[in-house]
N, C-alpha and C. Protein backbone atom coordinates (compact mmCIF):
# COMPACT_ATOMS: atom_id res chain seq x y z
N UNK A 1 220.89 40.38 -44.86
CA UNK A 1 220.36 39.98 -43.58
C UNK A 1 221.19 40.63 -42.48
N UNK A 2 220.83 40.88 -41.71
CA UNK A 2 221.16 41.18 -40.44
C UNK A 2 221.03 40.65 -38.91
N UNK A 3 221.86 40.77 -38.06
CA UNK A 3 221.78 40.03 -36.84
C UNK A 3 221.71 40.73 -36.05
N UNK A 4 220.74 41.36 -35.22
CA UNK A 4 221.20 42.82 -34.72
C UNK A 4 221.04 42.38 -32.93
N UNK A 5 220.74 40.75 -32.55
CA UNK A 5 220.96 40.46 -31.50
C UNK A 5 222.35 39.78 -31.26
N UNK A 6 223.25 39.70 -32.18
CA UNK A 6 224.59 39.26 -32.18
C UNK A 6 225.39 40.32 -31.97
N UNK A 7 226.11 40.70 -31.01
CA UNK A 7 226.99 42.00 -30.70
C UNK A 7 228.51 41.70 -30.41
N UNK A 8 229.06 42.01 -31.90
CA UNK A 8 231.11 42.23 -31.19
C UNK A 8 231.77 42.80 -31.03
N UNK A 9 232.09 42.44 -30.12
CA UNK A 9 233.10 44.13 -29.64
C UNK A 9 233.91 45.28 -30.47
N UNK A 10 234.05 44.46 -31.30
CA UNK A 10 235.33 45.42 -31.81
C UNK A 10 235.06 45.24 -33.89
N UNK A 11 235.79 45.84 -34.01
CA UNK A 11 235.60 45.90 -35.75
C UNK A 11 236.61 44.14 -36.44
N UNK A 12 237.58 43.83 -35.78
CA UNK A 12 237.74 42.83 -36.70
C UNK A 12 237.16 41.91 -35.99
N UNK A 13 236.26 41.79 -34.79
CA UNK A 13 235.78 40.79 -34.45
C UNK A 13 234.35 40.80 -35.11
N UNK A 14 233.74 41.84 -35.60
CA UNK A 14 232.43 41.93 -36.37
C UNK A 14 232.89 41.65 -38.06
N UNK A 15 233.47 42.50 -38.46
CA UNK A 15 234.28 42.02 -39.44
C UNK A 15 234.10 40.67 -39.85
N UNK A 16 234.48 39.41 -38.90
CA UNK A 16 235.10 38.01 -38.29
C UNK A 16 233.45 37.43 -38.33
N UNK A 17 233.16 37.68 -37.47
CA UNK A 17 231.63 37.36 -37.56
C UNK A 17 230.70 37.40 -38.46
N UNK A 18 230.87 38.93 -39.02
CA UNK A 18 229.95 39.08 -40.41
C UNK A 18 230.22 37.89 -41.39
N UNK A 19 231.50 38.07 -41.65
CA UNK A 19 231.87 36.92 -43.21
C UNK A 19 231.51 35.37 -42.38
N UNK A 20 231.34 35.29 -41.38
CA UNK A 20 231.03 33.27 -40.99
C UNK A 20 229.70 33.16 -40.83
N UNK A 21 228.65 34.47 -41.02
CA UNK A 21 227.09 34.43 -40.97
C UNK A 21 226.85 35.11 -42.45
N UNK A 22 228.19 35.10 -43.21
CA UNK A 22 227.24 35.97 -44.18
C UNK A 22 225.72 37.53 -43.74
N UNK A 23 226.22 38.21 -43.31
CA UNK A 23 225.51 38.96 -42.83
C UNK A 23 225.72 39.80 -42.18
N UNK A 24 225.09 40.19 -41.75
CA UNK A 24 225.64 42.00 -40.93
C UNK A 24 224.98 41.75 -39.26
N UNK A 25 226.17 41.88 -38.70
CA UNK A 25 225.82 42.49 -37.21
C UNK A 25 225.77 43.41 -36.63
N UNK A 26 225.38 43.03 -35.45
CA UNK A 26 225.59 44.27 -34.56
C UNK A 26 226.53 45.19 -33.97
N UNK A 27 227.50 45.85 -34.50
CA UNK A 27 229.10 45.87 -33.83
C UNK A 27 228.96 46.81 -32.83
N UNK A 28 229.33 46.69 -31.51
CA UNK A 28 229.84 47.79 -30.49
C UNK A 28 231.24 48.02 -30.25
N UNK A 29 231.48 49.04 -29.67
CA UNK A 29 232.50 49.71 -29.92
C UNK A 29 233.46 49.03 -28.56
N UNK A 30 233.13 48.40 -27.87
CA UNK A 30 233.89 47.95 -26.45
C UNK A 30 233.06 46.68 -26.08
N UNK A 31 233.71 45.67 -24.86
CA UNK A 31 233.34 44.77 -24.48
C UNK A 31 232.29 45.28 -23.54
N UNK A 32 232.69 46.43 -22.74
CA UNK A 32 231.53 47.08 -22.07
C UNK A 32 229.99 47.54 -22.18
N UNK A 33 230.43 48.11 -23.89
CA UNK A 33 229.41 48.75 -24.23
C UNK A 33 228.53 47.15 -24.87
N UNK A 34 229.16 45.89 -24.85
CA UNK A 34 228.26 44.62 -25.05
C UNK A 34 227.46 44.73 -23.81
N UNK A 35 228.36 44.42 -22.44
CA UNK A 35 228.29 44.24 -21.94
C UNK A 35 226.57 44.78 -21.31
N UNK A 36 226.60 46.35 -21.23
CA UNK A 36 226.00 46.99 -21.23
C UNK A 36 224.71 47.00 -21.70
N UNK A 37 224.33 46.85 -23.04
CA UNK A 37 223.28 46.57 -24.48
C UNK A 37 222.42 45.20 -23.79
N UNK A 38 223.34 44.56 -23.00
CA UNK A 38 222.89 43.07 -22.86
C UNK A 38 222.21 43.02 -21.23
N UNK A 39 222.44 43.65 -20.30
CA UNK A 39 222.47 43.94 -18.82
C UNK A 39 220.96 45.19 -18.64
N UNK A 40 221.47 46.16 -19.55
CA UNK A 40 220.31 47.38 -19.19
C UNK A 40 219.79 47.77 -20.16
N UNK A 41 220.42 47.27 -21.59
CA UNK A 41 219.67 47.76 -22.95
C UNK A 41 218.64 47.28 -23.66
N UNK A 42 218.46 47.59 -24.57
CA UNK A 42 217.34 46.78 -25.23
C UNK A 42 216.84 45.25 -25.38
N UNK A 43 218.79 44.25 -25.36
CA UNK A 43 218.49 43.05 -25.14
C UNK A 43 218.25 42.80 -24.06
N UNK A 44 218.19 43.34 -22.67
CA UNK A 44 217.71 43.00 -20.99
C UNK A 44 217.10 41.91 -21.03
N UNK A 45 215.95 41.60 -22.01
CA UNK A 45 215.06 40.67 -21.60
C UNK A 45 214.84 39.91 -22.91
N UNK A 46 215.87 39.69 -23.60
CA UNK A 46 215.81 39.43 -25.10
C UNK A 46 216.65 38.68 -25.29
N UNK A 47 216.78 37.61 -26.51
CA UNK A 47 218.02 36.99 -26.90
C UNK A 47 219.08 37.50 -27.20
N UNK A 48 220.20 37.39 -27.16
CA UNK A 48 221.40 38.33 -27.35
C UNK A 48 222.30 37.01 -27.28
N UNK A 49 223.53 37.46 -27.79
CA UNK A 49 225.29 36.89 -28.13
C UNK A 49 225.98 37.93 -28.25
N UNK A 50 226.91 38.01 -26.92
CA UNK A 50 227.67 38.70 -26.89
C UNK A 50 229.03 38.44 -27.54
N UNK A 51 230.24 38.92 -28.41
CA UNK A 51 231.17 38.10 -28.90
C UNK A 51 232.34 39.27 -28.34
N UNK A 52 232.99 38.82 -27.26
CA UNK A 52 234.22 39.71 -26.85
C UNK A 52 235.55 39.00 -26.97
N UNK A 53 236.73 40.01 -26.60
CA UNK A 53 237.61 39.48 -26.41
C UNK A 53 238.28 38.71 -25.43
N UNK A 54 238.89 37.88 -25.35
CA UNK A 54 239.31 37.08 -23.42
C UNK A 54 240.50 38.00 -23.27
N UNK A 55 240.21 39.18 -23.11
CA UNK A 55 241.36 39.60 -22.47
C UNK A 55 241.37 40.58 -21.46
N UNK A 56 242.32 41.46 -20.72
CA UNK A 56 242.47 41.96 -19.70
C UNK A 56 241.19 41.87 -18.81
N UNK A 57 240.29 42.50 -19.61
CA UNK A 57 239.19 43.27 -19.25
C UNK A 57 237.88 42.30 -18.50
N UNK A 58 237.63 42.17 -16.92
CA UNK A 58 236.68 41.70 -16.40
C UNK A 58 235.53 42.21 -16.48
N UNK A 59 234.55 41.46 -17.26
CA UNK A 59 233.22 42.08 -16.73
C UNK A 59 231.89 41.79 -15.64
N UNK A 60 231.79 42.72 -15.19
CA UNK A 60 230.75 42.19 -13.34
C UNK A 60 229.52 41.19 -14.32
N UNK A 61 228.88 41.99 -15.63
CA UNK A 61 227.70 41.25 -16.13
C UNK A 61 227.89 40.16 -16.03
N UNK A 62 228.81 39.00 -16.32
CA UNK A 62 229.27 38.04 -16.69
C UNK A 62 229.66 37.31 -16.03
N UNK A 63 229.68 37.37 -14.78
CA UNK A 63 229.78 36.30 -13.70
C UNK A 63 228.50 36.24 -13.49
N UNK A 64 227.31 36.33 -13.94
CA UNK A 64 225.77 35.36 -13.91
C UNK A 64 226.06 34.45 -14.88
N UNK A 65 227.03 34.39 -15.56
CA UNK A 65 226.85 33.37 -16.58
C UNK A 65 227.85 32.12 -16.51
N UNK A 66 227.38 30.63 -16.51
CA UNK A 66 228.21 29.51 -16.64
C UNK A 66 228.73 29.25 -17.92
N UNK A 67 230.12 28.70 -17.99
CA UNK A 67 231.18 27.95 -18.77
C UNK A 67 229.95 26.85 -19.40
N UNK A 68 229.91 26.57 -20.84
CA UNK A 68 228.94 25.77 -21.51
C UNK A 68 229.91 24.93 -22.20
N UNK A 69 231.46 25.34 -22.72
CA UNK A 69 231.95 24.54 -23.42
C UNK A 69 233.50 25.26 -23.60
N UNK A 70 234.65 24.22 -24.14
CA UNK A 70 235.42 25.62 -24.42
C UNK A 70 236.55 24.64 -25.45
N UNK A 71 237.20 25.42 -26.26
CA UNK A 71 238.08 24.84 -27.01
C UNK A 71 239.33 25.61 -27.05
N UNK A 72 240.62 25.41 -27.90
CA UNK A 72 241.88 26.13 -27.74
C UNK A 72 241.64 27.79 -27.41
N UNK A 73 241.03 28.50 -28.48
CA UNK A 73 240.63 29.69 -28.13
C UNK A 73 239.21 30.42 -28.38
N UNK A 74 238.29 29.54 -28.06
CA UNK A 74 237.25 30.09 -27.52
C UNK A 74 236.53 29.68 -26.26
N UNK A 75 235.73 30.49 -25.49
CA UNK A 75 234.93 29.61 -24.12
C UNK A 75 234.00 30.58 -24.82
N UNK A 76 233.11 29.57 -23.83
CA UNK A 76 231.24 29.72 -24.56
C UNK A 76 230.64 29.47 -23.16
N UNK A 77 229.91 30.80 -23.05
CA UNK A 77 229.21 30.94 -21.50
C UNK A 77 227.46 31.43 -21.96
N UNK A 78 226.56 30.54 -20.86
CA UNK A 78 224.97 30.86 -21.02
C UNK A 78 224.73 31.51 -19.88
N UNK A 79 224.14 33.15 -19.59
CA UNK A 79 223.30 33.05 -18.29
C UNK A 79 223.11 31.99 -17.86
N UNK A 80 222.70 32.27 -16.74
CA UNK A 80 221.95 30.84 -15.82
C UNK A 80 220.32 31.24 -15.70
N UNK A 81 220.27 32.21 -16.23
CA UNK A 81 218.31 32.47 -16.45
C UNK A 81 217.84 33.36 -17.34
N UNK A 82 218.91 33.73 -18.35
CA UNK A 82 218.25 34.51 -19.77
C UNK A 82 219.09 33.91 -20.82
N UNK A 83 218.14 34.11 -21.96
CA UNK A 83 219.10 33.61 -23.37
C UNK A 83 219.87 34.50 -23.64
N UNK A 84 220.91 34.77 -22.47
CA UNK A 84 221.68 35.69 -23.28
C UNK A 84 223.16 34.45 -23.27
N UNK A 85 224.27 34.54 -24.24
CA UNK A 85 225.43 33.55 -24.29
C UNK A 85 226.18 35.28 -25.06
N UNK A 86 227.85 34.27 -24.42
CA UNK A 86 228.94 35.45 -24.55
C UNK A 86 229.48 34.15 -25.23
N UNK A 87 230.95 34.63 -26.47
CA UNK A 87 231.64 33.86 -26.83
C UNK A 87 233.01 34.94 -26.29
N UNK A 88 233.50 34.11 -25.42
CA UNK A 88 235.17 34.70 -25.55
C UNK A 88 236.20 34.31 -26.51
N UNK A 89 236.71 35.31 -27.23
CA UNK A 89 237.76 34.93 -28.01
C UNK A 89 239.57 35.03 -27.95
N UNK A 90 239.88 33.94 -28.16
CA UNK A 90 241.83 34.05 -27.30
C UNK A 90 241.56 33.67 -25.99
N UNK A 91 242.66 32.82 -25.81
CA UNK A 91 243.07 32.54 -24.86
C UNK A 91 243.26 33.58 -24.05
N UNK A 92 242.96 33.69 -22.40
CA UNK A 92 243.36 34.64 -21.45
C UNK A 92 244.29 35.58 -21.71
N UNK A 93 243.95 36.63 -21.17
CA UNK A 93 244.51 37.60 -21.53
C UNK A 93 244.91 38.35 -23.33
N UNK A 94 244.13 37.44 -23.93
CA UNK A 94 244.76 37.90 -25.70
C UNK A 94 243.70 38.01 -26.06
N UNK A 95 243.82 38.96 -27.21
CA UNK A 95 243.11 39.54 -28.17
C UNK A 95 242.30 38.62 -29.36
N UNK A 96 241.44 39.23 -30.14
CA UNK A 96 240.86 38.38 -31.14
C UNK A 96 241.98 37.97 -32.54
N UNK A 97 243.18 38.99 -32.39
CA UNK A 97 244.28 38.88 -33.45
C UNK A 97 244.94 37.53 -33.14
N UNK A 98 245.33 37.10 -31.77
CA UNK A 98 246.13 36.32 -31.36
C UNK A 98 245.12 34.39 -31.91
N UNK A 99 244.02 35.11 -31.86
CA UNK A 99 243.00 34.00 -32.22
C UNK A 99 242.66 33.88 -34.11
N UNK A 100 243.19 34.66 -34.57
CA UNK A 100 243.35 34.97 -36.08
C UNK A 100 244.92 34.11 -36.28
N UNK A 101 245.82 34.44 -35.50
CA UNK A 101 246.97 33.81 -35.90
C UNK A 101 247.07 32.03 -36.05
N UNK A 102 246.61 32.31 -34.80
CA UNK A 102 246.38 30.44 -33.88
C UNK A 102 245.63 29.59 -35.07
N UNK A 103 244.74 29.95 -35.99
CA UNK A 103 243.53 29.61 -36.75
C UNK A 103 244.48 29.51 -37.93
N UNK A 104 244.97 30.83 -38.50
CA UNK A 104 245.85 30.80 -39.79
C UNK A 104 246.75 29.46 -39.69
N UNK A 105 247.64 29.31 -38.87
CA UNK A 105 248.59 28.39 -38.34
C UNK A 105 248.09 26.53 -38.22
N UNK A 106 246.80 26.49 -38.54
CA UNK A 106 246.31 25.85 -38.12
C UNK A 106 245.73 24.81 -39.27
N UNK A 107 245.40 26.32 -39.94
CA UNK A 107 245.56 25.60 -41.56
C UNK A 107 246.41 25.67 -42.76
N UNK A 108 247.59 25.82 -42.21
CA UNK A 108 248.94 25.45 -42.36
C UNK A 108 249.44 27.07 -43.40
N UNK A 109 249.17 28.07 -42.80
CA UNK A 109 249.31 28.75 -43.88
C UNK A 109 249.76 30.19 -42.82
N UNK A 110 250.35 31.41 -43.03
CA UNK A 110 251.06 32.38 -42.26
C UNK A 110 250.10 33.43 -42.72
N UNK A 111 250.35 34.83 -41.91
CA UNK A 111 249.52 35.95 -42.19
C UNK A 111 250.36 36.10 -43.62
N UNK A 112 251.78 36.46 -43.94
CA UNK A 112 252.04 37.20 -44.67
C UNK A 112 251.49 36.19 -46.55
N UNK A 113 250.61 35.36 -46.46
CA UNK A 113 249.71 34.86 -47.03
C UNK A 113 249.05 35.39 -47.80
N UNK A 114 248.03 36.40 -46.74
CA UNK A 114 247.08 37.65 -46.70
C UNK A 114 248.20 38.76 -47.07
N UNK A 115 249.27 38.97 -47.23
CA UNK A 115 249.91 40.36 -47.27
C UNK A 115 249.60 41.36 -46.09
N UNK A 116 248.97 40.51 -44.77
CA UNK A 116 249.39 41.13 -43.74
C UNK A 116 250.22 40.74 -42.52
N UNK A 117 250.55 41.80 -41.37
CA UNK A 117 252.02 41.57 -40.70
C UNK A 117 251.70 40.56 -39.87
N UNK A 118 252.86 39.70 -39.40
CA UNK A 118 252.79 38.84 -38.90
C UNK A 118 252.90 39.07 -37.28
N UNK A 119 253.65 40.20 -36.94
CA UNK A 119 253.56 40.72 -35.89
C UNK A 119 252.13 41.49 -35.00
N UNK A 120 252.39 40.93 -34.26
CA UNK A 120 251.46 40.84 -33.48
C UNK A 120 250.58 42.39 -33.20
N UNK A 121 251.87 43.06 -32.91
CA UNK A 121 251.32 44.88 -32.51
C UNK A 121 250.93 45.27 -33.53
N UNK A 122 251.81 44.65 -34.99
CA UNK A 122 251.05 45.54 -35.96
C UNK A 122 249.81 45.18 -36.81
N UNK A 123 249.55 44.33 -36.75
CA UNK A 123 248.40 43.43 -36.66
C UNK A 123 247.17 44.43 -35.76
N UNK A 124 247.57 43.82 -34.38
CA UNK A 124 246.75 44.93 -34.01
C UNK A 124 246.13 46.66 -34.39
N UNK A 125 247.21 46.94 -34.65
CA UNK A 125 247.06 48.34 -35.15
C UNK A 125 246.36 48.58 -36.47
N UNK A 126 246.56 47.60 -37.29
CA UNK A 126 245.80 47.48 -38.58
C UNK A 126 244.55 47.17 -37.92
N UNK A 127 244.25 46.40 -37.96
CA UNK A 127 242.95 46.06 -36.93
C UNK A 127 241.99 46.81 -36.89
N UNK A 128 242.40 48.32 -35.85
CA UNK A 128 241.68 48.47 -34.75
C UNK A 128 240.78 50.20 -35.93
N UNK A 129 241.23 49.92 -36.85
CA UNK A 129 240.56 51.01 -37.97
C UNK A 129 239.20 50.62 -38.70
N UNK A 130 237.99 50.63 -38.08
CA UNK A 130 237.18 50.87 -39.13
C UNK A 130 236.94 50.63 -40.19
N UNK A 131 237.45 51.21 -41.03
CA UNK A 131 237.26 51.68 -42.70
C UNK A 131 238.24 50.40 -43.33
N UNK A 132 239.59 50.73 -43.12
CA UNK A 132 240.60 49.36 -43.14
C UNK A 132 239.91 47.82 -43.35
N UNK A 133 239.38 47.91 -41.77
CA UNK A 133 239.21 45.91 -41.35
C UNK A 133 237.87 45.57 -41.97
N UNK A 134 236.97 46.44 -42.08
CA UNK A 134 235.63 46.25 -42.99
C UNK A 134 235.37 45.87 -44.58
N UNK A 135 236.33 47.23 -44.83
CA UNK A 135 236.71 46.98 -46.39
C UNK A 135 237.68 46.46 -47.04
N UNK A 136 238.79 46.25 -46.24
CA UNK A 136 240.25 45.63 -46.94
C UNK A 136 239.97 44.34 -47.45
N UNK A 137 240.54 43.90 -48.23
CA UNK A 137 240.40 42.87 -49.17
C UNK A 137 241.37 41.96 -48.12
N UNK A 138 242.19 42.21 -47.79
CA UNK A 138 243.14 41.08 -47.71
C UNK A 138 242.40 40.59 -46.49
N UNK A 139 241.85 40.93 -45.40
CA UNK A 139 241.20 40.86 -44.32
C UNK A 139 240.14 40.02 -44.76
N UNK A 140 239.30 40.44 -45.67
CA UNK A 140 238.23 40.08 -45.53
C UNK A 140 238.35 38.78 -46.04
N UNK A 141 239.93 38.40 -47.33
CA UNK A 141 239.99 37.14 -47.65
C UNK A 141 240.55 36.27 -46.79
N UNK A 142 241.12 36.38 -45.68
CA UNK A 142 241.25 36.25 -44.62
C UNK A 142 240.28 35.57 -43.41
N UNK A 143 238.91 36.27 -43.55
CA UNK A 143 238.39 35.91 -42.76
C UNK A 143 237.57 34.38 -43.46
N UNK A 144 237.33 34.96 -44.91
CA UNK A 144 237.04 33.06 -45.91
C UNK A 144 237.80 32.57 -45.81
N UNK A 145 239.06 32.31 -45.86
CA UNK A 145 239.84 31.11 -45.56
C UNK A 145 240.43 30.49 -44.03
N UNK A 146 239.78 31.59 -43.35
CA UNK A 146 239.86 30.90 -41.68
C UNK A 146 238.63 29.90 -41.50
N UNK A 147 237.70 29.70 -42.57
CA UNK A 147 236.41 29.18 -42.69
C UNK A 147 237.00 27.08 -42.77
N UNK A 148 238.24 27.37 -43.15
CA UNK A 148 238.71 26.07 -43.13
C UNK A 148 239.04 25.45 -41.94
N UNK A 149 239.51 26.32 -41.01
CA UNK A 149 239.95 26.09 -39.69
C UNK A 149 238.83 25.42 -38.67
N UNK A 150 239.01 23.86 -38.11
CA UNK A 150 238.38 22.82 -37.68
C UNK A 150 237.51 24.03 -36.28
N UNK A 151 238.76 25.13 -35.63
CA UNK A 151 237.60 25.65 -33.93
C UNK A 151 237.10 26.33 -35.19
N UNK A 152 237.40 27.20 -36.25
CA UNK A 152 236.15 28.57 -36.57
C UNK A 152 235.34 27.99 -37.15
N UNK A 153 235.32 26.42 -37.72
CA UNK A 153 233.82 25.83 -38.20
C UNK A 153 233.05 25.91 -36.89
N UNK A 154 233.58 25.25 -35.39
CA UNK A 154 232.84 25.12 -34.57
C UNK A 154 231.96 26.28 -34.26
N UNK A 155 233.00 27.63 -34.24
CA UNK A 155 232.48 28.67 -34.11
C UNK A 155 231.26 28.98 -34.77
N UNK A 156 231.72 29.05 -36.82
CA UNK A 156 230.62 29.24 -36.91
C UNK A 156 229.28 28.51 -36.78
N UNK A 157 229.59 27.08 -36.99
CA UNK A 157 228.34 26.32 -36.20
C UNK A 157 227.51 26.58 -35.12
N UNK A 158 228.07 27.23 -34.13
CA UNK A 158 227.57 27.56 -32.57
C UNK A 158 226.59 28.83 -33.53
N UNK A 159 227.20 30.03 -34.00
CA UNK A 159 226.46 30.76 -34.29
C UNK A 159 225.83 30.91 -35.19
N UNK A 160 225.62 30.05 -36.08
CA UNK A 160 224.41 29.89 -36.81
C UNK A 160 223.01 28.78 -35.93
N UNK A 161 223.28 28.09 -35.23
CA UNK A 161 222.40 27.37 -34.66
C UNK A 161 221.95 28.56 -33.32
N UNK A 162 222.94 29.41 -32.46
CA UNK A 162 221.85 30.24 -31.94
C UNK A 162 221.21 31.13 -32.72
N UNK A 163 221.93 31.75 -33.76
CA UNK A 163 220.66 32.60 -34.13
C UNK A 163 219.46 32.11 -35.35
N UNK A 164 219.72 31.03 -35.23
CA UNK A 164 218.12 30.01 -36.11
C UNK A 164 217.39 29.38 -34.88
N UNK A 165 218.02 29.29 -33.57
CA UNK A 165 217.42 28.49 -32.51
C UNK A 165 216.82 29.42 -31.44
N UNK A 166 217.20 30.72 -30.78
CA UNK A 166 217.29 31.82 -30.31
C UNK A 166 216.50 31.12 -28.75
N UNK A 167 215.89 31.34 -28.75
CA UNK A 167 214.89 31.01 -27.37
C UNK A 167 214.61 29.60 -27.68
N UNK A 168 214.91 28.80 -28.44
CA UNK A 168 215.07 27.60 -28.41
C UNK A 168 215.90 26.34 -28.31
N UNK A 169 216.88 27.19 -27.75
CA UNK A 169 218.32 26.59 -27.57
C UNK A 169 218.32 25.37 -26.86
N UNK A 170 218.92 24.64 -27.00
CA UNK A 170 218.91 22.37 -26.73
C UNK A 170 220.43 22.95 -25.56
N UNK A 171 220.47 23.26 -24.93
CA UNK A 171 222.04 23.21 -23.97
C UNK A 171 222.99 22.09 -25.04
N UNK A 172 222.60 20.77 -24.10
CA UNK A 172 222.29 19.99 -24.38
C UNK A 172 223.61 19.50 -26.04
N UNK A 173 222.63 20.11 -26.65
CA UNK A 173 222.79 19.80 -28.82
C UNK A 173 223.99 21.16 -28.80
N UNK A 174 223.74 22.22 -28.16
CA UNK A 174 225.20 23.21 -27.97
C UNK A 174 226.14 22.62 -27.33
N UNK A 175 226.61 21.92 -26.80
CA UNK A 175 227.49 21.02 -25.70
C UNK A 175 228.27 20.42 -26.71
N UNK A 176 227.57 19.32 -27.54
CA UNK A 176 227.76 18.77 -28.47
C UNK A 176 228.73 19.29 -29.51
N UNK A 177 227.80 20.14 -30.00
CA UNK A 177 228.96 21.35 -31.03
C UNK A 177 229.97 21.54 -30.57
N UNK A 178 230.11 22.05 -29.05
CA UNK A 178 231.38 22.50 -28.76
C UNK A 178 232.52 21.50 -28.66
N UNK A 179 232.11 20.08 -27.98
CA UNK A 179 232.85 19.48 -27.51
C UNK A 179 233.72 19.52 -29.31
């Protein structure tokens, strides 16, 4: 199966996504190029989920859209007049790694677990490869056992109910989830 109105920025955030939908998304290569896909592309007038990172990077698209819910490290924003919703991941200013750690930690267990670094840069750097974060084993077992973690159930809850609900979204019954 495929999700090809679910778009994440980056490879371990699709990666991240794929294994909590079982399924294949949409991956773009930047928060922009979401940004973009969702504003002037094909989703313009379509359901879409954008999944970026909360960090540095402001985007203009995204101030049409209101705060719906938010937990340690995710916020969850809806347009205010299309089904389109963004999930930010990490706390301000941080990356989707920093939100991999927070999660590991959470269910009482360290990266070097996975046999990967605990450090932060290099983490990142593993990361940000393609071929690596798609296919690596330790990653990908990684991303099943973050499945234990109380926010990435929420997470994946949120995104399995938009993309079975799509244009039928309850605010409302999403509120709920998040809280």
């Amino acid at each position: 199966m495929k999700y090809n109105e679910i778009m994440p920025e980056c490879y371990i955030d699709s990666t991240f996504v794929s294994s909590l939908l079982d399924a294949n998304v949409n991956h773009k290569h930047s928060c922009n190029e979401v940004a973009r896909e969702m504003e002037r592309g094909k989703y313009k007038d379509a359901f879409a989920v954008g999944i970026i990172d909360n960090d540095k990077r402001k985007l203009s698209y995204i101030e049409g859209f209101e705060v719906i819910g938010q937990t340690d490290n995710l916020t969850f924003l809806k347009h205010k007049s299309k089904h389109h919703y963004v999930i930010k991941i990490g706390q301000d200013h941080k990356a989707m790694e920093t939100f991999i750690k927070a999660n590991v930690e959470a269910i009482g267990m360290k990266m070097e677990d996975f046999d990967l670094p605990s450090d932060l840069a290099e983490l990142i750097e593993l990361t940000k490869d393609s071929v690596s974060t798609q296919k690596d084993p330790r990653i990908l077992k990684l991303c099943k056992a973050l499945r234990q973690s109380p926010e990435v159930a929420k997470l994946q809850e949120v995104l399995a109910y938009l993309a079975d609900k799509q244009y039928e979204v309850d605010i409302d019954v999403l509120k709920k989830m998040i809280e």
